[in-house]
N, C-alpha and C. Protein backbone atom coordinates (compact mmCIF):
# COMPACT_ATOMS: atom_id res chain seq x y z
N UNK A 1 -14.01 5.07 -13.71
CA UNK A 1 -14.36 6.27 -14.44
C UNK A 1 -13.12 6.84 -15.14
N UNK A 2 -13.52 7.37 -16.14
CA UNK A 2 -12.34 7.90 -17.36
C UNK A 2 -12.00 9.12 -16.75
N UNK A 3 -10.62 9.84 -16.20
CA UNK A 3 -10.59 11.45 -16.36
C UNK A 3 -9.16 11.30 -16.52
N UNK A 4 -9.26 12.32 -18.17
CA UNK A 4 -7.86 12.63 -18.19
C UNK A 4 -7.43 14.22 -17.98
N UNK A 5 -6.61 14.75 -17.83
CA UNK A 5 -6.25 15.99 -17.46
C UNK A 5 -4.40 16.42 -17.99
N UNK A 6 -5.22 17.63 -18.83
CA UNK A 6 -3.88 17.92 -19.97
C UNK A 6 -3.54 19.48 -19.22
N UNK A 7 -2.92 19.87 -20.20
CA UNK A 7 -1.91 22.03 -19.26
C UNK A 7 -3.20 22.23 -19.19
N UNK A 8 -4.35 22.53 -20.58
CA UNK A 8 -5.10 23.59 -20.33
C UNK A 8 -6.88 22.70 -20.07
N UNK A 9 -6.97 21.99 -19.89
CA UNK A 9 -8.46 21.02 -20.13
C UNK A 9 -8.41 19.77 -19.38
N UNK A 10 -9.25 19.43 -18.72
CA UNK A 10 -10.09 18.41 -17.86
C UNK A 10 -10.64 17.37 -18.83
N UNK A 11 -11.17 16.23 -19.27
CA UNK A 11 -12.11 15.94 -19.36
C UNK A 11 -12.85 14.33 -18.76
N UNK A 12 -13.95 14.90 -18.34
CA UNK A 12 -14.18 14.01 -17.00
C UNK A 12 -15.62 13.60 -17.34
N UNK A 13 -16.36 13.05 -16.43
CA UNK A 13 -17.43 12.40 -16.46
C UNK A 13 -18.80 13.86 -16.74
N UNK A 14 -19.26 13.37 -17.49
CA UNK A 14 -21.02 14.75 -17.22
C UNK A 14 -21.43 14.60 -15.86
N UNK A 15 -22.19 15.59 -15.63
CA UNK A 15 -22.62 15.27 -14.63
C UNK A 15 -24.32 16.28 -14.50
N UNK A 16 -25.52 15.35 -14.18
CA UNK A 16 -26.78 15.09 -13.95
C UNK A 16 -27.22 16.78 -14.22
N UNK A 17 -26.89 17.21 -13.11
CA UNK A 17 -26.59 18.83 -12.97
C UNK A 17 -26.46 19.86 -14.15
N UNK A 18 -25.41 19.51 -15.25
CA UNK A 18 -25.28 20.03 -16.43
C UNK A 18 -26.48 19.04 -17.58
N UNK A 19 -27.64 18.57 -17.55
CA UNK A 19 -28.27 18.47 -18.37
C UNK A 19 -28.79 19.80 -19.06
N UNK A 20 -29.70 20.36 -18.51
CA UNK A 20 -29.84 21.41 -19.39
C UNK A 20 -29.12 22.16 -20.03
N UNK A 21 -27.87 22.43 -19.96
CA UNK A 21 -26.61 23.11 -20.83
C UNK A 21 -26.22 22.22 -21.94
N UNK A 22 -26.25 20.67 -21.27
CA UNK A 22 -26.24 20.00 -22.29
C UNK A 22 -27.51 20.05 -23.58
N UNK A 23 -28.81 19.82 -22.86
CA UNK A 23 -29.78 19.70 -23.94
C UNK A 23 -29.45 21.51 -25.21
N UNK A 24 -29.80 22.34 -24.34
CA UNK A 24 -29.53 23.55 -24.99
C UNK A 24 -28.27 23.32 -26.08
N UNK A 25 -27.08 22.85 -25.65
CA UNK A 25 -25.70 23.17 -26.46
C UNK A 25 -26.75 21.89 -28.28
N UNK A 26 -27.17 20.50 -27.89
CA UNK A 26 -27.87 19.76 -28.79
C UNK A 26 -28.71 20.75 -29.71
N UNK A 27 -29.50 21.58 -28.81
CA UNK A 27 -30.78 22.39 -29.85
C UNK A 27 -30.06 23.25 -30.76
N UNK A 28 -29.13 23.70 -30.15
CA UNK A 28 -28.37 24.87 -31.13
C UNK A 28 -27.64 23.87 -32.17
N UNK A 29 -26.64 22.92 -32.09
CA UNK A 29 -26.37 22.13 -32.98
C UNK A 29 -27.43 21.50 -33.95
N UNK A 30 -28.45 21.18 -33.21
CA UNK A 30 -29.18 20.63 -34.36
C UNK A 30 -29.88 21.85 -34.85
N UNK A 31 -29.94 22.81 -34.65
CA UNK A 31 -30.95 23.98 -35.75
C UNK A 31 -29.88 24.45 -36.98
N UNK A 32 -28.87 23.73 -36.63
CA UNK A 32 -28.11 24.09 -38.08
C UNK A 32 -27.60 22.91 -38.84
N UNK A 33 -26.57 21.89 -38.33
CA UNK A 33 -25.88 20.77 -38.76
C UNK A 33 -25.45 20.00 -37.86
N UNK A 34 -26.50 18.47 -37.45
CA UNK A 34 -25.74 17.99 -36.53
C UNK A 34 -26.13 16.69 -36.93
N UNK A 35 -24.95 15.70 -36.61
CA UNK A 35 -24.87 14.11 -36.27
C UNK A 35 -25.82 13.49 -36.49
N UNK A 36 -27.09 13.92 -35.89
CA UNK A 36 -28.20 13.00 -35.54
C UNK A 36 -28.38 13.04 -34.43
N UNK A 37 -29.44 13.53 -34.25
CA UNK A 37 -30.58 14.11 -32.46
C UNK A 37 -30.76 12.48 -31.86
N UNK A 38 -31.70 12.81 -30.44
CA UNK A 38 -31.44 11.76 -29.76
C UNK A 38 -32.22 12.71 -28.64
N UNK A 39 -33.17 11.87 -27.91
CA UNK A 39 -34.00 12.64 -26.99
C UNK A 39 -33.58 12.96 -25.78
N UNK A 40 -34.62 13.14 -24.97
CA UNK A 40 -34.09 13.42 -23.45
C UNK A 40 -33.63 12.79 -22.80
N UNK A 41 -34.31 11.31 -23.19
CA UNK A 41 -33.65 10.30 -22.45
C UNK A 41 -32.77 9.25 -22.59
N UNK A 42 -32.49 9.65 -24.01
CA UNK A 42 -30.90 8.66 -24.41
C UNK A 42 -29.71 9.96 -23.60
N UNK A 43 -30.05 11.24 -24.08
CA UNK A 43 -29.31 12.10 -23.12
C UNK A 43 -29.00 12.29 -21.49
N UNK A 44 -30.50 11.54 -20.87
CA UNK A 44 -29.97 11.33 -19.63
C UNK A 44 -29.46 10.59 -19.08
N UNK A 45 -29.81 9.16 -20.32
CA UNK A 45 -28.41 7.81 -20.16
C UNK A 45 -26.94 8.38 -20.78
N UNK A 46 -26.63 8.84 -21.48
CA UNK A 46 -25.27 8.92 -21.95
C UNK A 46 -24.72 9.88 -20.50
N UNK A 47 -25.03 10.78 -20.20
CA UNK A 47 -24.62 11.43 -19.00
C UNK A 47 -24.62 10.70 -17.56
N UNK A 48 -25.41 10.01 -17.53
CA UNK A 48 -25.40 8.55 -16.49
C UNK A 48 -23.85 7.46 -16.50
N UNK A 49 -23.90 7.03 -17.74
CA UNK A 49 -22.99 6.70 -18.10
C UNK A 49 -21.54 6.88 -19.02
N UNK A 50 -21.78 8.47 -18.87
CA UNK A 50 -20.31 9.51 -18.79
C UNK A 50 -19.18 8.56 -18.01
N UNK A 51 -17.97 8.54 -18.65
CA UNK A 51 -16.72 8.14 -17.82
C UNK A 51 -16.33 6.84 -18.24
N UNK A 52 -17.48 6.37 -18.36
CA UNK A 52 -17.10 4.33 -18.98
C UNK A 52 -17.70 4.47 -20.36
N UNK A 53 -16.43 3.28 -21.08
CA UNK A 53 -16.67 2.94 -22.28
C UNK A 53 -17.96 2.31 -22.72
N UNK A 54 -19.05 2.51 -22.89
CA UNK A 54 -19.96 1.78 -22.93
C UNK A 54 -20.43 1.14 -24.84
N UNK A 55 -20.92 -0.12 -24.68
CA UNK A 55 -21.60 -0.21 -26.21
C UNK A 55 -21.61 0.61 -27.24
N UNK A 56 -22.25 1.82 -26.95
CA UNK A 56 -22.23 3.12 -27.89
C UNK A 56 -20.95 4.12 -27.93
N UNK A 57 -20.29 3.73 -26.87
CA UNK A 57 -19.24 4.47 -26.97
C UNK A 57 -18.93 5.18 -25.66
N UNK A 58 -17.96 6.45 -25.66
CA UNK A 58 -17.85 7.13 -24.67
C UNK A 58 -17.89 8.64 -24.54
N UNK A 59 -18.47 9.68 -23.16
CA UNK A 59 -19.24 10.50 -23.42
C UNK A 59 -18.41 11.59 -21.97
N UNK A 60 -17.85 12.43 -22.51
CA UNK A 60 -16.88 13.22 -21.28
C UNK A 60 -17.25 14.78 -21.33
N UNK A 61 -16.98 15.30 -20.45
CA UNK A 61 -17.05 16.62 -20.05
C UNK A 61 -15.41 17.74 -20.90
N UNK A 62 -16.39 18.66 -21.28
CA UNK A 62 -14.41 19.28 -21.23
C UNK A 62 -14.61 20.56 -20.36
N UNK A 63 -13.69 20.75 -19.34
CA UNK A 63 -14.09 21.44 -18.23
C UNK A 63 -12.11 22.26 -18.38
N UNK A 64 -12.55 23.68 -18.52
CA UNK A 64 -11.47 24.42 -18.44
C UNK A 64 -11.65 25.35 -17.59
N UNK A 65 -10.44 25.52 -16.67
CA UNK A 65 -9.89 26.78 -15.60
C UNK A 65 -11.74 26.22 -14.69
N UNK A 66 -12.05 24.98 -14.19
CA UNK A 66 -12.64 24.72 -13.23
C UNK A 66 -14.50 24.71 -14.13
N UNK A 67 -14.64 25.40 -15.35
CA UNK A 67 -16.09 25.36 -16.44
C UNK A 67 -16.15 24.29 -16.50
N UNK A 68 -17.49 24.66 -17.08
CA UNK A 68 -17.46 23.40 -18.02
C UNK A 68 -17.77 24.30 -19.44
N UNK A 69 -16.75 24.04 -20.83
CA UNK A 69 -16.71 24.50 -22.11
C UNK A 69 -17.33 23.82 -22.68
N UNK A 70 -17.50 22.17 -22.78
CA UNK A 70 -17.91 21.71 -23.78
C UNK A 70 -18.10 20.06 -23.52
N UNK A 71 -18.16 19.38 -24.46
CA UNK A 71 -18.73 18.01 -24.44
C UNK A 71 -17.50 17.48 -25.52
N UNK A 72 -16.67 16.28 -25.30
CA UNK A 72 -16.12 15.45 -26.28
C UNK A 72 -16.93 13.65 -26.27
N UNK A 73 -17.36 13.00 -27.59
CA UNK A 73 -17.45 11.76 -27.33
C UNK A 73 -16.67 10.75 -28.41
N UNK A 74 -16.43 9.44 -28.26
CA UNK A 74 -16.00 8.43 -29.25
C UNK A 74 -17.53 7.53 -29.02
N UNK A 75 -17.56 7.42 -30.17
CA UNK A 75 -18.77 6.35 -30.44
C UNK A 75 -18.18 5.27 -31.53
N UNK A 76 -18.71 4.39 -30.54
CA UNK A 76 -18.39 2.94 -31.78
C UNK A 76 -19.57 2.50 -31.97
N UNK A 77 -20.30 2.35 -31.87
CA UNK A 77 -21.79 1.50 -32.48
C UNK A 77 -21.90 1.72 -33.36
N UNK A 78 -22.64 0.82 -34.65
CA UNK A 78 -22.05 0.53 -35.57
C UNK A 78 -20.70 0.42 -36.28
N UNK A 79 -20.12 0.86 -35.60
CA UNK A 79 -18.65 0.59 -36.16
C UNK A 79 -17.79 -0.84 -36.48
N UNK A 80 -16.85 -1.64 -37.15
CA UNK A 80 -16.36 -2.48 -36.65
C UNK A 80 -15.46 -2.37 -35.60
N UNK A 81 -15.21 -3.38 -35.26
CA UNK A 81 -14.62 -3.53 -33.80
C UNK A 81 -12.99 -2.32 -34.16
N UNK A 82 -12.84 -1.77 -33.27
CA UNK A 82 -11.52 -1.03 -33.04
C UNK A 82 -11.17 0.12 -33.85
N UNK A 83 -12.79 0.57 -33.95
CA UNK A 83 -12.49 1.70 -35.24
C UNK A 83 -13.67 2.65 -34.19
N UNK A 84 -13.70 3.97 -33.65
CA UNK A 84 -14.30 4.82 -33.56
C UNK A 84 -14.22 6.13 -33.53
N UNK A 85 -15.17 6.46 -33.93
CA UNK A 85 -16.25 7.97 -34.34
C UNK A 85 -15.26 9.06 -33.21
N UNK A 86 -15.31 10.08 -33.81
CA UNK A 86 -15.04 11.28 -32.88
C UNK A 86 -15.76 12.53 -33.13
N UNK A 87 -16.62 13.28 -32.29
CA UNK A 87 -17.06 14.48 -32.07
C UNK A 87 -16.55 15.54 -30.73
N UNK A 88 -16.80 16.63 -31.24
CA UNK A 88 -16.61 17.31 -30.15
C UNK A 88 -17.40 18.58 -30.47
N UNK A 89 -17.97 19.60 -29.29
CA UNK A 89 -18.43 20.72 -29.10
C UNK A 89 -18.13 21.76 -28.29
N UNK A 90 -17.52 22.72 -28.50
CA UNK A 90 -17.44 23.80 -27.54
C UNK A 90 -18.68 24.72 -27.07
N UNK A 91 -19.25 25.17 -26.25
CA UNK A 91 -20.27 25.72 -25.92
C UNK A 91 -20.25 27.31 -26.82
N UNK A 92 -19.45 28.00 -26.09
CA UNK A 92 -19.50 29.76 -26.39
C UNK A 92 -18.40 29.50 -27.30
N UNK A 93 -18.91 30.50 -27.96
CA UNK A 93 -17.64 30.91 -29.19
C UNK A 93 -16.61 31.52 -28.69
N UNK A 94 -16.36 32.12 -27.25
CA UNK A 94 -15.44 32.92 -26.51
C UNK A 94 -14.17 31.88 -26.43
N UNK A 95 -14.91 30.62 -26.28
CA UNK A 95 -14.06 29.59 -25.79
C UNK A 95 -13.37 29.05 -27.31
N UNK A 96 -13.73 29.38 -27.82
CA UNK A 96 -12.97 28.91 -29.38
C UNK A 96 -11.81 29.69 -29.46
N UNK A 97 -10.82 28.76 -30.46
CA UNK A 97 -9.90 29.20 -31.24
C UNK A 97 -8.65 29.54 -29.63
N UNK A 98 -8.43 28.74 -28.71
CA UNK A 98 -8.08 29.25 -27.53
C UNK A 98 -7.08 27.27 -27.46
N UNK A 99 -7.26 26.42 -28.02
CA UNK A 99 -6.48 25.35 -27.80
C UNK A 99 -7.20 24.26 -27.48
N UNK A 100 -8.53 24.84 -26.68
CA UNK A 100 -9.31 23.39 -26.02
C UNK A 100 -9.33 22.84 -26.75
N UNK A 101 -9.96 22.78 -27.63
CA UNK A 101 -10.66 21.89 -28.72
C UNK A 101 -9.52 21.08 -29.16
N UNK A 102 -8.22 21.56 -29.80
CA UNK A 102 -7.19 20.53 -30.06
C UNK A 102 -6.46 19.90 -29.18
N UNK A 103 -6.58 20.65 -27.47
CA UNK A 103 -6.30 19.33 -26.49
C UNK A 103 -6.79 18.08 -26.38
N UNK A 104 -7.90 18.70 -25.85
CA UNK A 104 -8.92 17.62 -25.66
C UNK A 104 -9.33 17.09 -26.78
N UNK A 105 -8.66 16.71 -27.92
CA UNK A 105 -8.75 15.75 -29.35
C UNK A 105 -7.92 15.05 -28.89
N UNK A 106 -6.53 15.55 -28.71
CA UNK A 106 -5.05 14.80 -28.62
C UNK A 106 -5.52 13.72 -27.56
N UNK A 107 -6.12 14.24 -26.22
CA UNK A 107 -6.30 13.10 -25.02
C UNK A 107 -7.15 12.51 -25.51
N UNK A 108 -8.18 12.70 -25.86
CA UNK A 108 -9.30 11.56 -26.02
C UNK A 108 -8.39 10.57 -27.34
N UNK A 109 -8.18 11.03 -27.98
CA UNK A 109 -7.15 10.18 -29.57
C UNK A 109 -6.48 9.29 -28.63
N UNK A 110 -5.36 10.26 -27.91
CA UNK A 110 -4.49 9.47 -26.92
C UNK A 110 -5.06 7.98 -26.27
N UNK A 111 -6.01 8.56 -25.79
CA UNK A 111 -6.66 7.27 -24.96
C UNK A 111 -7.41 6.01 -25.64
N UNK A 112 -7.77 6.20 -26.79
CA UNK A 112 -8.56 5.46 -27.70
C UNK A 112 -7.47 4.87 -28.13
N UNK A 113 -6.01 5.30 -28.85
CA UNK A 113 -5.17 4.31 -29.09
C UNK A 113 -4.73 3.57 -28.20
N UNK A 114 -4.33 4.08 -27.05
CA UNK A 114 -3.34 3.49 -25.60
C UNK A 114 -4.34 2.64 -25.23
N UNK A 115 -5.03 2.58 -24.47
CA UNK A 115 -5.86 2.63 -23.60
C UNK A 115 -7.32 1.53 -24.05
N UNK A 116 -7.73 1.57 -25.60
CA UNK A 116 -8.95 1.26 -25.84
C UNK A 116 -8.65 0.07 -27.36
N UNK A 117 -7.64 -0.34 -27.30
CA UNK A 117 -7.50 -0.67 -28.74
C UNK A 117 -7.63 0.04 -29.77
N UNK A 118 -7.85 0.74 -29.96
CA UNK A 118 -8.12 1.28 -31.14
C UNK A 118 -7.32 1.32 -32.52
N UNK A 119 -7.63 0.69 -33.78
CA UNK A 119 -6.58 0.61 -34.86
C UNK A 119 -7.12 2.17 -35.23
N UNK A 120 -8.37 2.66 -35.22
CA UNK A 120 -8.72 3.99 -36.37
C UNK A 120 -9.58 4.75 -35.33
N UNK A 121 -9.28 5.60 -35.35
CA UNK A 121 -10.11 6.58 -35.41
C UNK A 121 -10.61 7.99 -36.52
N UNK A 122 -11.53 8.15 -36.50
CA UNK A 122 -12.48 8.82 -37.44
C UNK A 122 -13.17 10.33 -37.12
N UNK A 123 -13.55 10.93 -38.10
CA UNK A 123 -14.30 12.48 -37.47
C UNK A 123 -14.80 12.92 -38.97
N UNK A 124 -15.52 13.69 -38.57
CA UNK A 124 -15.92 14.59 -39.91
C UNK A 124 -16.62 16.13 -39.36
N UNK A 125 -16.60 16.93 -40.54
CA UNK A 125 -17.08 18.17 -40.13
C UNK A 125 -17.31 18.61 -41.37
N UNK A 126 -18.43 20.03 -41.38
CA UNK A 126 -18.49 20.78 -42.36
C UNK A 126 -17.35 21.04 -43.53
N UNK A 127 -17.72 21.34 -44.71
CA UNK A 127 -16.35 21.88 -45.53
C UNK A 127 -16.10 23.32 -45.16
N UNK A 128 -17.23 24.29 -44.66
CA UNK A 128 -16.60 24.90 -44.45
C UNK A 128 -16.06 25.60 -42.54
N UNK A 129 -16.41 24.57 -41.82
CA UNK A 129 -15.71 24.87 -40.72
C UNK A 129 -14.61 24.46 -41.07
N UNK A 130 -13.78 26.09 -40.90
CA UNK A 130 -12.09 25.77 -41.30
C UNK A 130 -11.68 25.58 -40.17
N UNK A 131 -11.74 25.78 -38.60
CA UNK A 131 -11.44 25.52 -37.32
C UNK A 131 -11.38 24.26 -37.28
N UNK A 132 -12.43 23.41 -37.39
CA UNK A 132 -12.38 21.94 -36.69
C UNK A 132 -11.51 21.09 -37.76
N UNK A 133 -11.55 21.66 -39.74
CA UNK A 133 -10.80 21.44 -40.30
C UNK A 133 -8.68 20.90 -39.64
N UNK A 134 -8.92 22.14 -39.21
CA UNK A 134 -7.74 22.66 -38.65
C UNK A 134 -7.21 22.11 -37.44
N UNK A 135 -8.07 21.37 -36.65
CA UNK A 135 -7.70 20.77 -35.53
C UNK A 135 -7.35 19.04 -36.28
N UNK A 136 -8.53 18.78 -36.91
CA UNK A 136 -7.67 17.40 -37.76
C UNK A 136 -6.88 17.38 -37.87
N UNK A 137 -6.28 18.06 -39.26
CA UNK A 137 -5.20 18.45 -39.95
C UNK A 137 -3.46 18.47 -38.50
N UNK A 138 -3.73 19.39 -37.76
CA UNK A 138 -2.76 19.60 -36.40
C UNK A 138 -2.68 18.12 -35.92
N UNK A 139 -3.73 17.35 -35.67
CA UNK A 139 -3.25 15.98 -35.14
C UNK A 139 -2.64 15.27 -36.02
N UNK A 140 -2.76 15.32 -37.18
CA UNK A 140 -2.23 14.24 -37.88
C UNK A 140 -3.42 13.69 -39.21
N UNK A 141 -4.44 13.91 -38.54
CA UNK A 141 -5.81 13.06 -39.45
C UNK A 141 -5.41 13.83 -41.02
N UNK A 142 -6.02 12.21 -41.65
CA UNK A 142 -5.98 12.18 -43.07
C UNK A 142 -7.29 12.83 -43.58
N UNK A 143 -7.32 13.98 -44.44
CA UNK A 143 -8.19 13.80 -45.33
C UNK A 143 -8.96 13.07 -46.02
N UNK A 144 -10.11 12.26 -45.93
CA UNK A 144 -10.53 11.17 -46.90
C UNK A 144 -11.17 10.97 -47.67
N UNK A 145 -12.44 12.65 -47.89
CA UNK A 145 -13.52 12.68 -48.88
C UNK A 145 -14.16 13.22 -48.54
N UNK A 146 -15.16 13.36 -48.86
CA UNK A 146 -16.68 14.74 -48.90
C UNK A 146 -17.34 13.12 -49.38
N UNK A 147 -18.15 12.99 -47.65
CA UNK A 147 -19.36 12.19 -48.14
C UNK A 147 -20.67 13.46 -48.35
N UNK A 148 -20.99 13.73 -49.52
CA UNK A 148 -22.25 14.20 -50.16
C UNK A 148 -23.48 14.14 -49.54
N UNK A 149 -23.85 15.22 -48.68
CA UNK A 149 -25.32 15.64 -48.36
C UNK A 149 -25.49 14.64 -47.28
N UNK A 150 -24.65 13.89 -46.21
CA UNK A 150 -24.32 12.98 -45.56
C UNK A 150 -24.98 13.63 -44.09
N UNK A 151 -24.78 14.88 -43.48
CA UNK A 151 -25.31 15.47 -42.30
C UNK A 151 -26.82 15.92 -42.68
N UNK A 152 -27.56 15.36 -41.45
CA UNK A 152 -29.10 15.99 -41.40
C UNK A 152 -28.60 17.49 -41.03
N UNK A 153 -29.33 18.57 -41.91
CA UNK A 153 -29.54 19.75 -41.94
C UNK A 153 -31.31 20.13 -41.42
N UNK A 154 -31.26 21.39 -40.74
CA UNK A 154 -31.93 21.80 -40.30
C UNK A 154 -33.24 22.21 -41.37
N UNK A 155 -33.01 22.47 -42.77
CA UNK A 155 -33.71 22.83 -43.64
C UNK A 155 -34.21 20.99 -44.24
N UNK A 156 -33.78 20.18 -44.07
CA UNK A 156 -34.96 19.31 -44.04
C UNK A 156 -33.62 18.52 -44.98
N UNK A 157 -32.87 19.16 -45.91
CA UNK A 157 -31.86 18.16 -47.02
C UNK A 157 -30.67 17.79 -46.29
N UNK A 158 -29.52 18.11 -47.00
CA UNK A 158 -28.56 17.46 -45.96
C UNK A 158 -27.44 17.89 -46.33
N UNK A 159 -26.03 18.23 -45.39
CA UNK A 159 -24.95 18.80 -45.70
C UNK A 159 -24.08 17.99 -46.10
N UNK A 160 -22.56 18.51 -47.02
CA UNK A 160 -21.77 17.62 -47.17
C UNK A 160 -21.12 17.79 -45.51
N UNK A 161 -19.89 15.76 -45.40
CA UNK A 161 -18.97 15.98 -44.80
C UNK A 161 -18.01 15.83 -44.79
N UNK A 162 -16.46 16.33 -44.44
CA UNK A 162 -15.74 16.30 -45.43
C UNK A 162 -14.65 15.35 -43.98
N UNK A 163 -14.68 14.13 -44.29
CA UNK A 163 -14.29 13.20 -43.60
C UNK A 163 -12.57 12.99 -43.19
N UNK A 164 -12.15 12.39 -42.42
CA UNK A 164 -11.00 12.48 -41.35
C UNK A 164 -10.82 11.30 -41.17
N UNK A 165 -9.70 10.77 -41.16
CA UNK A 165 -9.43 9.55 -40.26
C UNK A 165 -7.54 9.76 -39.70
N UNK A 166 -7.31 8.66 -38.69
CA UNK A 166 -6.25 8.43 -38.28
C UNK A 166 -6.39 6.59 -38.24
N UNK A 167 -5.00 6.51 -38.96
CA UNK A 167 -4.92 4.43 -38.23
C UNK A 167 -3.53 5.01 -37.09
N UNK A 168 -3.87 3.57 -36.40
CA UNK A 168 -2.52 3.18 -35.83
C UNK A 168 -1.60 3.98 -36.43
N UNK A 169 -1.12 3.18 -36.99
CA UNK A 169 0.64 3.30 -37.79
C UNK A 169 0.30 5.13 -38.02
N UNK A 170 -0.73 6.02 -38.34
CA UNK A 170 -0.58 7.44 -38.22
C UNK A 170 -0.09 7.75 -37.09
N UNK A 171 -0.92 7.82 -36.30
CA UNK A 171 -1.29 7.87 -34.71
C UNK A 171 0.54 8.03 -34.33
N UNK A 172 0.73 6.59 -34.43
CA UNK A 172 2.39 6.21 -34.05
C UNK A 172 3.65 7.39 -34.59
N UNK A 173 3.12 7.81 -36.17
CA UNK A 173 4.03 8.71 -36.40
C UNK A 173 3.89 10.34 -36.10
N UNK A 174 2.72 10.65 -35.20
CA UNK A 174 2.80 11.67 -35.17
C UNK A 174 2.42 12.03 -33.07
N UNK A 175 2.20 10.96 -32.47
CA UNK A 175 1.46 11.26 -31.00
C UNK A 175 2.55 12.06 -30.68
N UNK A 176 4.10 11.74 -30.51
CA UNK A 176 5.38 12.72 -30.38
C UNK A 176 5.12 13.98 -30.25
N UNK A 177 4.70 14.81 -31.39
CA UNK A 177 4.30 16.07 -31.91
C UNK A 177 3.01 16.71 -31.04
N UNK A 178 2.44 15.83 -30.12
CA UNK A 178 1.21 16.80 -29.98
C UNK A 178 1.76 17.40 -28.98
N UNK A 179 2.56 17.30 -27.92
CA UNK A 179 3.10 18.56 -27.08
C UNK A 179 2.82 20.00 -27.29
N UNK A 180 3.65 19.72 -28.43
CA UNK A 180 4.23 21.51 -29.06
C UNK A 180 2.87 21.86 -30.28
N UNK A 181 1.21 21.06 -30.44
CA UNK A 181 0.31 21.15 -31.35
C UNK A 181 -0.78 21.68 -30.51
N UNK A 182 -0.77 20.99 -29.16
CA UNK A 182 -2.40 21.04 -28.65
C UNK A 182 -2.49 21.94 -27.22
């Protein structure tokens, strides 16, 4: 099982117990801009198999001062080999703008290069969430484009996203720096 543990954030396996916080934190994401839904019961496998790298990827807890705040995952499916996806969610807005969110980027990044092969990793977000903007940007991630109307939106069309990446050779020139970032 995966658990890494940074100054201010945990992040560790889900656990069975937090489904419903989980499903709830999904409904609220998807009534505005999200990824792409997924039912009850791909949700009660990904939380099953919280902690290990699996096919689709990997699926962790972010648990601060003993909570649980939020959910981080890397997904590779569909991806080519050594390139994956990054999301993350904080639950309450209380918990925003407080560091989690750019810790627990740095470790999970961390571990996907060290740890998982990884040549790239990837993310995207709203244009105008300037926060999660802002946590890219702090690691290092490149700017790469506004894929166009690319997120299912709640009104039925679709949002832009304004896309992120890190390779290796980034990664390398900046992991140093996340001390004094995250």
């Amino acid at each position: 099982m995966i658990v890494l543990a940074g100054a201010r954030v945990r992040l560790r396996p889900l656990r069975s117990e937090e489904f419903d916080m989980l499903r709830s934190a999904r409904e609220r994401a998807d009534a505005t801009v999200s990824p792409g839904s997924f039912g009850d019961d791909e949700l009660r496998e990904r939380i099953e198999q919280s902690g290990t790298l699996t096919g689709w990827g990997l699926a962790l807890a972010i648990e601060a001062d003993g909570d649980l705040v939020g959910h981080i995952q890397a997904y590779r499916a569909q991806l080519p080999r050594g390139v994956f996806g990054i999301g993350i969610e904080l639950f309450d807005p209380d918990h925003r703008g407080k560091g989690y969110g750019t810790e627990a980027m740095a470790m999970l990044v961390r571990h996907l290069f060290d740890r998982e092969e990884a040549r790239r990793v990837e993310g995207g977000t709203t244009p105008d969430n300037a926060a999660m903007r802002r946590v890219f940007e702090r690691l290092g991630f490149v700017e790469e484009g506004v894929q166009r109307q690319f997120l299912p939106a709640a009104d039925g069309g679709g949002a832009d996203c304004v896309m992120y990446g890190m390779t290796r050779n980034d990664y390398e020139g900046v992991k140093d720096q996340w001390t004094r970032t995250s």
